[in-house]
PDB file of N, CA and C in Angstrom:
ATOM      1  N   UNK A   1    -118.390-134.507-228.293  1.00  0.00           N
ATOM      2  CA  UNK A   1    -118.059-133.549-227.252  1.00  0.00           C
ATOM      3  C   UNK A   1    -119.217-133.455-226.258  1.00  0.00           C
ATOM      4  N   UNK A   2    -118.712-133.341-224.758  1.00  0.00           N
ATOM      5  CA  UNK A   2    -119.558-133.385-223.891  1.00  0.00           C
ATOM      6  C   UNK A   2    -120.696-131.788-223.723  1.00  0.00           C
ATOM      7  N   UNK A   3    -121.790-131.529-223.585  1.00  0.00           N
ATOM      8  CA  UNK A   3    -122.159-130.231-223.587  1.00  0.00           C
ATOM      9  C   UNK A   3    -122.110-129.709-221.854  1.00  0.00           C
ATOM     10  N   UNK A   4    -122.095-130.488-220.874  1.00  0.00           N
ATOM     11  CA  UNK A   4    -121.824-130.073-219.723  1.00  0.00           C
ATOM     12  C   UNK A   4    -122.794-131.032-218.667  1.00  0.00           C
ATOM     13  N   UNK A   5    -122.180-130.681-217.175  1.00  0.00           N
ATOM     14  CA  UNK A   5    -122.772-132.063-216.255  1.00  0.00           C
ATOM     15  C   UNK A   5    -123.918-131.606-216.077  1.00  0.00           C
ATOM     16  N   UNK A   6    -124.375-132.382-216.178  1.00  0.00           N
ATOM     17  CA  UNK A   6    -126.449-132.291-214.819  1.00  0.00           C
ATOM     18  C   UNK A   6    -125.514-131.973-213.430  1.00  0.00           C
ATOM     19  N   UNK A   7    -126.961-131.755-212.771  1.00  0.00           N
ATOM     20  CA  UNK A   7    -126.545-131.154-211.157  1.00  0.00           C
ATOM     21  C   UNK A   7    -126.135-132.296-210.470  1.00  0.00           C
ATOM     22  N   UNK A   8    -126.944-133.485-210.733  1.00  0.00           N
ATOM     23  CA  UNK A   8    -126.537-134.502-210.462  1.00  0.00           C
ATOM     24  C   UNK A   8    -124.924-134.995-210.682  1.00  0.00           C
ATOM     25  N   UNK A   9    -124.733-135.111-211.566  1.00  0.00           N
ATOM     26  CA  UNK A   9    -123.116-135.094-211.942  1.00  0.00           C
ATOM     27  C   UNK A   9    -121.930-134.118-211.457  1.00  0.00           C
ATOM     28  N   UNK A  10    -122.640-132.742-211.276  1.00  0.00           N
ATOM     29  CA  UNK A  10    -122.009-131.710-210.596  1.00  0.00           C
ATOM     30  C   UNK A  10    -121.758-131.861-209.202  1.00  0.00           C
ATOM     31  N   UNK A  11    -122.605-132.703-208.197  1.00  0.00           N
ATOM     32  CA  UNK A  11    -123.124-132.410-207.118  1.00  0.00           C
ATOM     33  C   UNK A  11    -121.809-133.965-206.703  1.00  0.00           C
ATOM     34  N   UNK A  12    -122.144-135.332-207.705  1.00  0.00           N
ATOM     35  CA  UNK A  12    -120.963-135.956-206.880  1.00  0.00           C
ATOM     36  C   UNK A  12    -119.313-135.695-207.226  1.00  0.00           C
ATOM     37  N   UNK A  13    -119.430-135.136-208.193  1.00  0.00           N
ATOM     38  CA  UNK A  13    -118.218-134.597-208.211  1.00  0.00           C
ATOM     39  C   UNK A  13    -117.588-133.768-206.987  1.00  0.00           C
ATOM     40  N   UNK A  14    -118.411-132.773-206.504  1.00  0.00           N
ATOM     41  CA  UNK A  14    -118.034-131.767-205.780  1.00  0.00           C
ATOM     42  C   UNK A  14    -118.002-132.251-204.362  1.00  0.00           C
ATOM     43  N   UNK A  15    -118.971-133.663-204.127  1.00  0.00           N
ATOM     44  CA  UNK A  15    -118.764-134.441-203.339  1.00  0.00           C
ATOM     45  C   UNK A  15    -116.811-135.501-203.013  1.00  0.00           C
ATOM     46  N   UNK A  16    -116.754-135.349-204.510  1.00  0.00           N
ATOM     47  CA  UNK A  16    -115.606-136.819-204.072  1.00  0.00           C
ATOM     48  C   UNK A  16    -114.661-135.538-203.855  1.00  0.00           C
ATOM     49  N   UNK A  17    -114.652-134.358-203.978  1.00  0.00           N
ATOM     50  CA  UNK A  17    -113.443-133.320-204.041  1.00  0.00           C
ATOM     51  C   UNK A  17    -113.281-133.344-202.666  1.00  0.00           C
ATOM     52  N   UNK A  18    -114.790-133.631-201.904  1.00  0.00           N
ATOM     53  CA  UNK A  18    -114.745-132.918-200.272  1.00  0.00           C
ATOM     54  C   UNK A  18    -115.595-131.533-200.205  1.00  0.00           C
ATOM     55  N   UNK A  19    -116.292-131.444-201.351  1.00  0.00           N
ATOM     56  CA  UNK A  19    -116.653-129.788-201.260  1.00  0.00           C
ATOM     57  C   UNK A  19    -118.156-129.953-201.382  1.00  0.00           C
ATOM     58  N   UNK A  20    -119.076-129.500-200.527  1.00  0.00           N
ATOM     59  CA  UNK A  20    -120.231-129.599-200.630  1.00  0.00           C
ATOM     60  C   UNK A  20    -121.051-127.966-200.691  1.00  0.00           C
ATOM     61  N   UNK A  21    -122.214-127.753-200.977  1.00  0.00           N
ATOM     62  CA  UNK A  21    -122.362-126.135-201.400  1.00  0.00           C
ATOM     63  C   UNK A  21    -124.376-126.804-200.663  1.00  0.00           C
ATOM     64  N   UNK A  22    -124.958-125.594-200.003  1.00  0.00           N
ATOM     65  CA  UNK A  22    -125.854-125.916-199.234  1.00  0.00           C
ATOM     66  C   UNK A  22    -126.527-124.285-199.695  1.00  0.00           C
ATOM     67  N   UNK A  23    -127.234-123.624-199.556  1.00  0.00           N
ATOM     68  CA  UNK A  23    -128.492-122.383-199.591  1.00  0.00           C
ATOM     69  C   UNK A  23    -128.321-122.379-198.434  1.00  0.00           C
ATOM     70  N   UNK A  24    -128.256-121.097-197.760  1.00  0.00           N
ATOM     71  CA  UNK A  24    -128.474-120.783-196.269  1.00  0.00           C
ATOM     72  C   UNK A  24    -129.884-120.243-196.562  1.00  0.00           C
ATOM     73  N   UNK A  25    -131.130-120.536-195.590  1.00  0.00           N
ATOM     74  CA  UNK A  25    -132.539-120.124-196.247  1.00  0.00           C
ATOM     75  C   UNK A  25    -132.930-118.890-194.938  1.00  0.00           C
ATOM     76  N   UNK A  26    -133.579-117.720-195.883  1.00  0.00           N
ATOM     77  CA  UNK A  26    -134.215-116.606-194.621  1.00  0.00           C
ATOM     78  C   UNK A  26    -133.034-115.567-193.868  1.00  0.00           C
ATOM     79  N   UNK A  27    -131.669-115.854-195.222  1.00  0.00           N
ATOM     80  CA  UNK A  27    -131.050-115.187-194.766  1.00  0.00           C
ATOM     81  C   UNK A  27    -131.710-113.405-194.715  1.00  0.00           C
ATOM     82  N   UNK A  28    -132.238-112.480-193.763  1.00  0.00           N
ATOM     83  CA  UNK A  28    -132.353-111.072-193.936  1.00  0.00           C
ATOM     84  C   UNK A  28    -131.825-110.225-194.485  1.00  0.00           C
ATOM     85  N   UNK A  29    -130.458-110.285-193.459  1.00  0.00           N
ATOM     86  CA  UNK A  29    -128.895-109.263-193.776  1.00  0.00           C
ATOM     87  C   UNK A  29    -127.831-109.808-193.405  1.00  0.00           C
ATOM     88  N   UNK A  30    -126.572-109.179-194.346  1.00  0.00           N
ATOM     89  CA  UNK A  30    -125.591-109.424-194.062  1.00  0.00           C
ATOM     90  C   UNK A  30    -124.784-108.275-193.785  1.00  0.00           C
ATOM     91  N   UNK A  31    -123.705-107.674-192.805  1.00  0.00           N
ATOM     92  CA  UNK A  31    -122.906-106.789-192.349  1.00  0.00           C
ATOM     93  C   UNK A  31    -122.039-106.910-192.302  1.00  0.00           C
ATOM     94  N   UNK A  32    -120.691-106.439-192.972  1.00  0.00           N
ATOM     95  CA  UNK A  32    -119.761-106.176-193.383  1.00  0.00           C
ATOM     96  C   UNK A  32    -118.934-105.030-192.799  1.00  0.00           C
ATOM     97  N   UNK A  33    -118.446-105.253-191.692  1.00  0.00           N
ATOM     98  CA  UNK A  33    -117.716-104.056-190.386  1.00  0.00           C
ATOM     99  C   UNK A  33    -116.458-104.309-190.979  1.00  0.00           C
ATOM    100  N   UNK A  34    -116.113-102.861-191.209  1.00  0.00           N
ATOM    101  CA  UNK A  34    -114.346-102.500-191.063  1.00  0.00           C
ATOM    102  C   UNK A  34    -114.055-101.524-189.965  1.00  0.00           C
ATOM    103  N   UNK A  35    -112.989-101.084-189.565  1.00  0.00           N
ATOM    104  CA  UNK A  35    -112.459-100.044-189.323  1.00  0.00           C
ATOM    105  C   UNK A  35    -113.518 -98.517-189.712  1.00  0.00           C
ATOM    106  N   UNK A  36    -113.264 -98.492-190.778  1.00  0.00           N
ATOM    107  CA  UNK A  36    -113.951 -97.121-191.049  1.00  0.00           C
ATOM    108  C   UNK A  36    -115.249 -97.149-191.790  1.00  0.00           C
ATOM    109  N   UNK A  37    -115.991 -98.108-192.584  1.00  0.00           N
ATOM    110  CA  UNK A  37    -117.849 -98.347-193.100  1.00  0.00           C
ATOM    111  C   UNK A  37    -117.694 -99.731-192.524  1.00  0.00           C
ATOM    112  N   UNK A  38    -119.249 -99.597-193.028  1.00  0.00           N
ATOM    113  CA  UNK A  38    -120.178-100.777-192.950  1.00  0.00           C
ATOM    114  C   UNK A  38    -120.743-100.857-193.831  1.00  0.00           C
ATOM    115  N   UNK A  39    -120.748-102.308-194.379  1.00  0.00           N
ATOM    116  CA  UNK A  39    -121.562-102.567-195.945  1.00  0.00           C
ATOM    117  C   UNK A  39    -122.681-102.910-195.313  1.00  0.00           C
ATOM    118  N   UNK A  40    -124.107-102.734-196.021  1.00  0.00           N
ATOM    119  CA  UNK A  40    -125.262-104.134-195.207  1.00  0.00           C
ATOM    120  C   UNK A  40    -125.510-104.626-196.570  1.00  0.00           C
ATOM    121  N   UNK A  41    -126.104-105.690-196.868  1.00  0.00           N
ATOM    122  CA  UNK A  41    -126.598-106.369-197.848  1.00  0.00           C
ATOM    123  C   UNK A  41    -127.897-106.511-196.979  1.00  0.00           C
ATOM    124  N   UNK A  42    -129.103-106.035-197.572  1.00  0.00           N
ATOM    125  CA  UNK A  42    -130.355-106.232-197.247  1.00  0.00           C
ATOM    126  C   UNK A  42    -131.232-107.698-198.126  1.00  0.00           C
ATOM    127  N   UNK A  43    -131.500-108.928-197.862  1.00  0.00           N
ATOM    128  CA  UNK A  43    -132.635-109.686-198.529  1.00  0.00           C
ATOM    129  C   UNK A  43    -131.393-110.602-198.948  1.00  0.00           C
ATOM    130  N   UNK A  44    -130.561-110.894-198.897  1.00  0.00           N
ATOM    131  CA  UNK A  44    -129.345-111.186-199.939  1.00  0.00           C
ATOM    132  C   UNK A  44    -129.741-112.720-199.911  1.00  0.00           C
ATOM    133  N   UNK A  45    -128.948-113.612-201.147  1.00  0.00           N
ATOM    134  CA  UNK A  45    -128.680-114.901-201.308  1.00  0.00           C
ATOM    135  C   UNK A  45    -127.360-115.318-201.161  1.00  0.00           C
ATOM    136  N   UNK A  46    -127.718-116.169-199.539  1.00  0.00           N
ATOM    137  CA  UNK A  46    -126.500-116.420-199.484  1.00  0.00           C
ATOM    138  C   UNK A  46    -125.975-118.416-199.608  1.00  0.00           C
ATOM    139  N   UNK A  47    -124.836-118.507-199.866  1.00  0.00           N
ATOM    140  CA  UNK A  47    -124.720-119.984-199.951  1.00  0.00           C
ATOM    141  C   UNK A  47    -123.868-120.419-199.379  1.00  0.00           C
ATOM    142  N   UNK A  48    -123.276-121.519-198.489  1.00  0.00           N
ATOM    143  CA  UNK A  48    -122.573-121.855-197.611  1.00  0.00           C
ATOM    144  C   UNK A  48    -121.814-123.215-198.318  1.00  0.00           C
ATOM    145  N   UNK A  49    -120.309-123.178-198.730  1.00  0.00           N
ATOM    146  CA  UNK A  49    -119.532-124.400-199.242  1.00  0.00           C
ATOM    147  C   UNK A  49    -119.063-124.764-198.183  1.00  0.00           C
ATOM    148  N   UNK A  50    -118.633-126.054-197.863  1.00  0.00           N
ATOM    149  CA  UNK A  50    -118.161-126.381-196.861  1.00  0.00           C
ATOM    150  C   UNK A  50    -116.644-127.600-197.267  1.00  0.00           C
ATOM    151  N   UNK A  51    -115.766-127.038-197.299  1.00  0.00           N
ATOM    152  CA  UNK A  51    -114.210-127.534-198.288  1.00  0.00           C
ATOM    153  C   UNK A  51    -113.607-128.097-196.608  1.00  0.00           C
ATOM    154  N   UNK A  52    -113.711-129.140-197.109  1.00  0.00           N
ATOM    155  CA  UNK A  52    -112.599-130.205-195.732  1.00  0.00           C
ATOM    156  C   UNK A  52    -112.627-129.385-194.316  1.00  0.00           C
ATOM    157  N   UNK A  53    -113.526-128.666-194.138  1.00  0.00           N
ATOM    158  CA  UNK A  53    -114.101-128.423-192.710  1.00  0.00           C
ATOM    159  C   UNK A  53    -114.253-126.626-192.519  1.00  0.00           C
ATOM    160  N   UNK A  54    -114.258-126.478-193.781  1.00  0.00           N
ATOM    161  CA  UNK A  54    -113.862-124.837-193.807  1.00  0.00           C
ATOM    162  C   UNK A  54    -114.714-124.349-194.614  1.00  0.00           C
ATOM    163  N   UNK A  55    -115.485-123.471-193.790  1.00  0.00           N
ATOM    164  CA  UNK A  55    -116.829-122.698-194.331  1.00  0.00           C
ATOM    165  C   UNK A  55    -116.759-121.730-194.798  1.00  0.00           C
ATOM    166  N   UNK A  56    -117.315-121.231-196.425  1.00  0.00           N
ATOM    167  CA  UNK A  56    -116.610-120.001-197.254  1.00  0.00           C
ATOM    168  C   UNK A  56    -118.826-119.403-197.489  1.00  0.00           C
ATOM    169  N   UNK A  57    -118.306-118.320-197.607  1.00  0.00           N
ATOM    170  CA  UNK A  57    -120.223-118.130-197.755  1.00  0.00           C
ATOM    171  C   UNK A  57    -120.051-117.303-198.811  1.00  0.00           C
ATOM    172  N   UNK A  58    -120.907-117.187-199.638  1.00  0.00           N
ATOM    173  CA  UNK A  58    -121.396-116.832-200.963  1.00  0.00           C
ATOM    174  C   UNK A  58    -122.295-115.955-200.609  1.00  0.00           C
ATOM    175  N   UNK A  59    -121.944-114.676-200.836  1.00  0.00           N
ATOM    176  CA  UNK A  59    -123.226-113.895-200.621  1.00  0.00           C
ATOM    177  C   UNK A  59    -123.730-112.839-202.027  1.00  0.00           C
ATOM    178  N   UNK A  60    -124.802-112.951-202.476  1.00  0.00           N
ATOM    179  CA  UNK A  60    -125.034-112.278-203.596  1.00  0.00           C
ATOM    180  C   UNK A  60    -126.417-111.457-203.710  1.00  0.00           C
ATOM    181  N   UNK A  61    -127.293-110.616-204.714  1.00  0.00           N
ATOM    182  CA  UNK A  61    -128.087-109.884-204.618  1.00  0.00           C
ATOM    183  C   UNK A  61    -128.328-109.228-203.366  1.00  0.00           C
ATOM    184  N   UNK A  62    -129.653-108.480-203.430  1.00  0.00           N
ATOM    185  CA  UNK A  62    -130.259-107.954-202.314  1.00  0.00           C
ATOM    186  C   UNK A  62    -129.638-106.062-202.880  1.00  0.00           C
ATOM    187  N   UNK A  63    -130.420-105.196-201.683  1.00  0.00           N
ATOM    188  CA  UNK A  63    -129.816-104.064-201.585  1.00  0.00           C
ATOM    189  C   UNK A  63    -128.271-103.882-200.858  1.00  0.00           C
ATOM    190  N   UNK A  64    -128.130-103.236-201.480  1.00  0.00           N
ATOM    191  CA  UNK A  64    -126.312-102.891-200.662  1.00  0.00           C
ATOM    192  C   UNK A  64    -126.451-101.317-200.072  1.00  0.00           C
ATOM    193  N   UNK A  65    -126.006-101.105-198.855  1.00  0.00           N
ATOM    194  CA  UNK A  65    -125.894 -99.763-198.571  1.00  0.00           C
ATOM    195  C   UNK A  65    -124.141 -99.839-197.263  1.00  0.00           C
ATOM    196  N   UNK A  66    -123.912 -98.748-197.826  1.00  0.00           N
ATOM    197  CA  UNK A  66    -122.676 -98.458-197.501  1.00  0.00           C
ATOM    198  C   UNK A  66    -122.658 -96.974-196.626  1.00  0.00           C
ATOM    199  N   UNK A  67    -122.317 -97.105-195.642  1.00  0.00           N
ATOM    200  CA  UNK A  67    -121.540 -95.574-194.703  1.00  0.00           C
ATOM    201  C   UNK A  67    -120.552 -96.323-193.706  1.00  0.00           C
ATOM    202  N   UNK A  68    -119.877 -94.892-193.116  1.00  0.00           N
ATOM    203  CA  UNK A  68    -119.306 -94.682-192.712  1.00  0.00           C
ATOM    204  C   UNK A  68    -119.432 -95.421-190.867  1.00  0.00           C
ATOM    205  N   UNK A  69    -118.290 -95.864-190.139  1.00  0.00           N
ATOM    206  CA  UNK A  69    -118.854 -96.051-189.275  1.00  0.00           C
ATOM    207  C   UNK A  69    -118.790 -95.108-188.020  1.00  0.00           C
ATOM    208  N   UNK A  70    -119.034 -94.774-186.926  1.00  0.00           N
ATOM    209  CA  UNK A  70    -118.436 -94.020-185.613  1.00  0.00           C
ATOM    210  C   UNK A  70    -119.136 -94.593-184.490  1.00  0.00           C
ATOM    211  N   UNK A  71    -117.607 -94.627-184.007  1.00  0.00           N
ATOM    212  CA  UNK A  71    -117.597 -95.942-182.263  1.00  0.00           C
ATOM    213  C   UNK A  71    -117.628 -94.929-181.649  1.00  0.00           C
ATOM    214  N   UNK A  72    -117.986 -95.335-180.412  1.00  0.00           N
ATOM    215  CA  UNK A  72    -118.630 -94.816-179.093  1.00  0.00           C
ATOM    216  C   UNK A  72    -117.189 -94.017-178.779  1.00  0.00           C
ATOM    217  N   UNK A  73    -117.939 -92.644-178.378  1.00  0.00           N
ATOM    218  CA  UNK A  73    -116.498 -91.884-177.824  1.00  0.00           C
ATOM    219  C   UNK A  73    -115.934 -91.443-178.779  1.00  0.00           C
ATOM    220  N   UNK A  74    -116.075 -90.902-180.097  1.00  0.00           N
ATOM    221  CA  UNK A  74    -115.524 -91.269-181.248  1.00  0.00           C
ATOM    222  C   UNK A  74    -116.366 -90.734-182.169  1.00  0.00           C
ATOM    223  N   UNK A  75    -115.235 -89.619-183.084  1.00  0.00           N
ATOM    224  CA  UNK A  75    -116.029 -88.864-183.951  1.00  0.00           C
ATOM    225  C   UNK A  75    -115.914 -89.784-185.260  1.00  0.00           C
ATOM    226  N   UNK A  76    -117.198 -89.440-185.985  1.00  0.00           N
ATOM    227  CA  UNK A  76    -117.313 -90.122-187.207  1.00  0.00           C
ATOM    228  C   UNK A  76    -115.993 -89.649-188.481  1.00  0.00           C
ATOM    229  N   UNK A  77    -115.749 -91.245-188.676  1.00  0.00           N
ATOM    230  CA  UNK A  77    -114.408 -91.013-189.832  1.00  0.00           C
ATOM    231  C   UNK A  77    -114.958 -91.117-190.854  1.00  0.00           C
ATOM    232  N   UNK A  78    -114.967 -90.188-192.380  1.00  0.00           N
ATOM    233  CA  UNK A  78    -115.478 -90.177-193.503  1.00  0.00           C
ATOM    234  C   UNK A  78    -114.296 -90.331-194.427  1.00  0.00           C
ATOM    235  N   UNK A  79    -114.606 -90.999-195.338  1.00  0.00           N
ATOM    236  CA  UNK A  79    -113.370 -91.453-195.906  1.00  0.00           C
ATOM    237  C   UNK A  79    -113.176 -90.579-196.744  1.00  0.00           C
ATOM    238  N   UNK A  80    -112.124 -90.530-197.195  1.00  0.00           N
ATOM    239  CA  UNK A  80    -112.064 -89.037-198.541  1.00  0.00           C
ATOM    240  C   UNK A  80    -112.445 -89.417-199.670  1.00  0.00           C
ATOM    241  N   UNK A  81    -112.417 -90.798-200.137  1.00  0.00           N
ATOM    242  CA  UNK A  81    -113.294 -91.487-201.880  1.00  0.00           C
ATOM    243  C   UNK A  81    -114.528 -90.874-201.399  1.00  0.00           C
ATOM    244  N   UNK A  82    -115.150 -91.134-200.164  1.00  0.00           N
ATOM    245  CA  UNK A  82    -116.475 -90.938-200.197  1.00  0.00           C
ATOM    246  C   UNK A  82    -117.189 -89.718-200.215  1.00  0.00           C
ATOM    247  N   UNK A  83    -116.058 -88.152-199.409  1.00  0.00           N
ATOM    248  CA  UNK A  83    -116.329 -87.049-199.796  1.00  0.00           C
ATOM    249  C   UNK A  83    -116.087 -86.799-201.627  1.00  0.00           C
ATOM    250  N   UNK A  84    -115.024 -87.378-201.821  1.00  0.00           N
ATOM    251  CA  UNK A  84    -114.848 -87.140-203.943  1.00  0.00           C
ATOM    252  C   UNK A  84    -115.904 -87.332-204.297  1.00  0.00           C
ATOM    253  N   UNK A  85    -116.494 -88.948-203.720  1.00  0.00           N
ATOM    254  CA  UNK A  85    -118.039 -89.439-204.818  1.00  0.00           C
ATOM    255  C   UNK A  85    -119.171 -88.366-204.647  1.00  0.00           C
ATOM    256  N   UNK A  86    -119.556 -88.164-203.318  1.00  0.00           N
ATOM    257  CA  UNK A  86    -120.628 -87.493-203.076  1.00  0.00           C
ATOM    258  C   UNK A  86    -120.455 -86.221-203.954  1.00  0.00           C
ATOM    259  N   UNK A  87    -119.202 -85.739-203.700  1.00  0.00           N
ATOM    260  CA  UNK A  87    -119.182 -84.175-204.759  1.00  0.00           C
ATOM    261  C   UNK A  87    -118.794 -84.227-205.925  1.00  0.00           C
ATOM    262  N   UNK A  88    -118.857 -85.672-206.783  1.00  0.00           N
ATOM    263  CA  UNK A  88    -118.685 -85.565-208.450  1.00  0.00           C
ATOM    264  C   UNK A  88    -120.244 -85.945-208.602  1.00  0.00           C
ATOM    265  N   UNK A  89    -120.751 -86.911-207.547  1.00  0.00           N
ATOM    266  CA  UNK A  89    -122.302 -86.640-208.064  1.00  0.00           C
ATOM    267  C   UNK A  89    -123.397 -86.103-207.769  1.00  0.00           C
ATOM    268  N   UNK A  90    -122.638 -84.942-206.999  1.00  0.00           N
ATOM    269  CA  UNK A  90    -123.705 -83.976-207.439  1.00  0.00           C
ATOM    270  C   UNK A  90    -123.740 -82.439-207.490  1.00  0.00           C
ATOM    271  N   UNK A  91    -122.483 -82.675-208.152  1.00  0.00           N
ATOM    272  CA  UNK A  91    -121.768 -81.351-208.320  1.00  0.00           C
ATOM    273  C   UNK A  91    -121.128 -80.646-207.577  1.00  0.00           C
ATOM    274  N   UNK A  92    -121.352 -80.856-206.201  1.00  0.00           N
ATOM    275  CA  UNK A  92    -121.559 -79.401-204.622  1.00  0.00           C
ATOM    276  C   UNK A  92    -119.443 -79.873-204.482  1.00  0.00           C
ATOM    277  N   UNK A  93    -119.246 -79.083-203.841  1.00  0.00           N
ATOM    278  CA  UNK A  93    -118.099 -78.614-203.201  1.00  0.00           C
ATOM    279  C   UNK A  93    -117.659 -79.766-202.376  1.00  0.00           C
ATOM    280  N   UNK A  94    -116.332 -80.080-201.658  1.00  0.00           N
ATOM    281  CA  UNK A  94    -115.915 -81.407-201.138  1.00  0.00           C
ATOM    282  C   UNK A  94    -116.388 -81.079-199.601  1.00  0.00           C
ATOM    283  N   UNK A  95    -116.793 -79.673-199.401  1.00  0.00           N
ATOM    284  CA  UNK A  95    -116.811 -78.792-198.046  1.00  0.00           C
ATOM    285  C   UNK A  95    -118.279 -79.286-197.405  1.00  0.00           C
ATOM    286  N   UNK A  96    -119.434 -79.300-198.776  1.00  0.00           N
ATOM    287  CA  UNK A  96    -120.303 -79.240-198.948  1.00  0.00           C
ATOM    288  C   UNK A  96    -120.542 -80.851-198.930  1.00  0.00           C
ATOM    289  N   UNK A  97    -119.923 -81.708-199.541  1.00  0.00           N
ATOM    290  CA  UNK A  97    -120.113 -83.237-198.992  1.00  0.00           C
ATOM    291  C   UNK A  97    -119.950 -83.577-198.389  1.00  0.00           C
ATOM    292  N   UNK A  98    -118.487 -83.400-197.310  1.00  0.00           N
ATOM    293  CA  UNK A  98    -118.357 -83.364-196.033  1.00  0.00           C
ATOM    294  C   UNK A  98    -119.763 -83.120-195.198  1.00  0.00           C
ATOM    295  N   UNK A  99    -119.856 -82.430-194.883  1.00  0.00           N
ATOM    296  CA  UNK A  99    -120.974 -81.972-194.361  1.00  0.00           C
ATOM    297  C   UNK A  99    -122.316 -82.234-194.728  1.00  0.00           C
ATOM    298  N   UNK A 100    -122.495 -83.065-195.470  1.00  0.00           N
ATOM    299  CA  UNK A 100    -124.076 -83.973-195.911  1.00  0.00           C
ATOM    300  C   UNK A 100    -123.620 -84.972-195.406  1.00  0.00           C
ATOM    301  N   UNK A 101    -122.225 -85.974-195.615  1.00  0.00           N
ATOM    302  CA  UNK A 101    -121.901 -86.764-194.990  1.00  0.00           C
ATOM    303  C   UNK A 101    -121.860 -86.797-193.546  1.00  0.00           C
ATOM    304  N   UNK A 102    -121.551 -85.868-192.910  1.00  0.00           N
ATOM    305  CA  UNK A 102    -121.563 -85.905-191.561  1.00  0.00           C
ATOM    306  C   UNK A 102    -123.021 -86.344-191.039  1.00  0.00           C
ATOM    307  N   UNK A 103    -123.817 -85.179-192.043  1.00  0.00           N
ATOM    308  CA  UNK A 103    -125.670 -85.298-191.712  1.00  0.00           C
ATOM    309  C   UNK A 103    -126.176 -86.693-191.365  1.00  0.00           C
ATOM    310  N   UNK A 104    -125.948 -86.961-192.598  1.00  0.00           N
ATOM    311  CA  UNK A 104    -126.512 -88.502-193.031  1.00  0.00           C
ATOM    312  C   UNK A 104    -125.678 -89.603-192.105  1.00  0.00           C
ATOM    313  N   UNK A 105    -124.788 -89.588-191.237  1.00  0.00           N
ATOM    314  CA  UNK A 105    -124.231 -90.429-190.809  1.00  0.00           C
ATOM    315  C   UNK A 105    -122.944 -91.181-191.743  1.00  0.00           C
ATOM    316  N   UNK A 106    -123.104 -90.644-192.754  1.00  0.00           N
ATOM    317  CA  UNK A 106    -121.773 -91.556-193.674  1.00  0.00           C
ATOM    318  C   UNK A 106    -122.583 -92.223-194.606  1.00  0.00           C
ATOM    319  N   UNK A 107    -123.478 -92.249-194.987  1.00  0.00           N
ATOM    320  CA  UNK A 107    -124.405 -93.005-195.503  1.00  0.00           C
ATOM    321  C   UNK A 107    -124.478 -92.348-196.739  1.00  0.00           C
ATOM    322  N   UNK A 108    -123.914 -93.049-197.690  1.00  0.00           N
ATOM    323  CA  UNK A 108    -123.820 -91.965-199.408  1.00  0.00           C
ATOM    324  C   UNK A 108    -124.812 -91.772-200.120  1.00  0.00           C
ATOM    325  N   UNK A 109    -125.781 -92.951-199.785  1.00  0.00           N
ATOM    326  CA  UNK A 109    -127.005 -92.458-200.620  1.00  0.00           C
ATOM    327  C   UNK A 109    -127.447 -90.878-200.142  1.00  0.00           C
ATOM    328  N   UNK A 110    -127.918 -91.075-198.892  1.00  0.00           N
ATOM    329  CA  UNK A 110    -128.563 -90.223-198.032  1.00  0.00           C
ATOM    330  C   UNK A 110    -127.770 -88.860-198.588  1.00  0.00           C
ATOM    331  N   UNK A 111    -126.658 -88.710-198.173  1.00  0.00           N
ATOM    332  CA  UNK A 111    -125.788 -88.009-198.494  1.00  0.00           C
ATOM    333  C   UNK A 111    -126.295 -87.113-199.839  1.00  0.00           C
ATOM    334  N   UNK A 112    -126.119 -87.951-200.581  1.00  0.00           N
ATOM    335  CA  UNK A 112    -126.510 -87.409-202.134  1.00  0.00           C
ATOM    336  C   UNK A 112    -127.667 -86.823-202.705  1.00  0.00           C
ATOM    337  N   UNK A 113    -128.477 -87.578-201.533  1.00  0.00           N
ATOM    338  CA  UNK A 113    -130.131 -87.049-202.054  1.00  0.00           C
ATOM    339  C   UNK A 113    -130.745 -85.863-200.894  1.00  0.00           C
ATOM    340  N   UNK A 114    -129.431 -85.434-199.982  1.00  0.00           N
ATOM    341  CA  UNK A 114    -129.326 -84.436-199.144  1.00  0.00           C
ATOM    342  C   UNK A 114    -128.863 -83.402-200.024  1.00  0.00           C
ATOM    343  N   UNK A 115    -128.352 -83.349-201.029  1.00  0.00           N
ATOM    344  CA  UNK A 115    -127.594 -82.506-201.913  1.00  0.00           C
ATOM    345  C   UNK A 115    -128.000 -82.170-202.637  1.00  0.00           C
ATOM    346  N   UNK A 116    -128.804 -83.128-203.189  1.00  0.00           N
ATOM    347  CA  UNK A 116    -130.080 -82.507-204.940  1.00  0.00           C
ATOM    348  C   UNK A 116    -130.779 -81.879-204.174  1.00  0.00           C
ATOM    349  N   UNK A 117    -131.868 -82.087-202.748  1.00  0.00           N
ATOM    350  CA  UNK A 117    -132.777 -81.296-202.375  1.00  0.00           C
ATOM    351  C   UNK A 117    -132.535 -79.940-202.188  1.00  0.00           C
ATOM    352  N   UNK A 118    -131.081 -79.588-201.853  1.00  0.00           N
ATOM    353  CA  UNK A 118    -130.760 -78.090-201.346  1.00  0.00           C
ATOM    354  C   UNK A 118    -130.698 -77.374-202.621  1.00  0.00           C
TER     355      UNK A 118
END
């Protein structure tokens, strides 16, 4: 029984498929825009496959921070998971997360450690 390929063996394989996998190097950050947050991945590792002309990216570690977003002209939308989370962790009222959330910009850490201090 085989115990598994070298990289070497891995690497032409993934070659004859058409699929090649590369390190993007010095990646900083990555940003993640919806509608209503923004993820950032701070420091992250990211990796770039490239399948018959179509680029898929791998993004992994680093810090993650998550809020809320608000466009120009445009009051900030807080999502309601994110008022629940803030007020199961840390006890306060949904009235009371709301309103750290607003503080902090949408930003849950912030949010939360706006809440233990009071």
């Amino acid at each position: 029984m085989r115990r598994g390929m070298s990289p070497r063996e891995t690497k032409r394989l993934m070659k004859r498929m058409g699929l090649s996998m590369d390190a993007m190097p010095d990646v900083q950050q990555v940003v993640f825009r919806t509608a209503l947050k923004e993820i950032v991945v701070e420091d992250p590792e990211v990796a770039v496959m490239n399948l018959k002309g179509q680029k898929i990216f791998q993004v992994s570690g680093g810090k993650i921070v998550e809020k809320a977003v608000a466009h120009e002209d445009e009051e900030l939308i807080i999502p309601e998971e994110d008022v629940r989370l803030v007020a199961d962790q840390t006890g306060k009222s949904t009235e009371e997360a709301q309103q750290a959330l607003e503080e902090s910009g949408g930003d849950l850490a912030k949010a939360i450690l706006l809440l233990q201090t009071k």
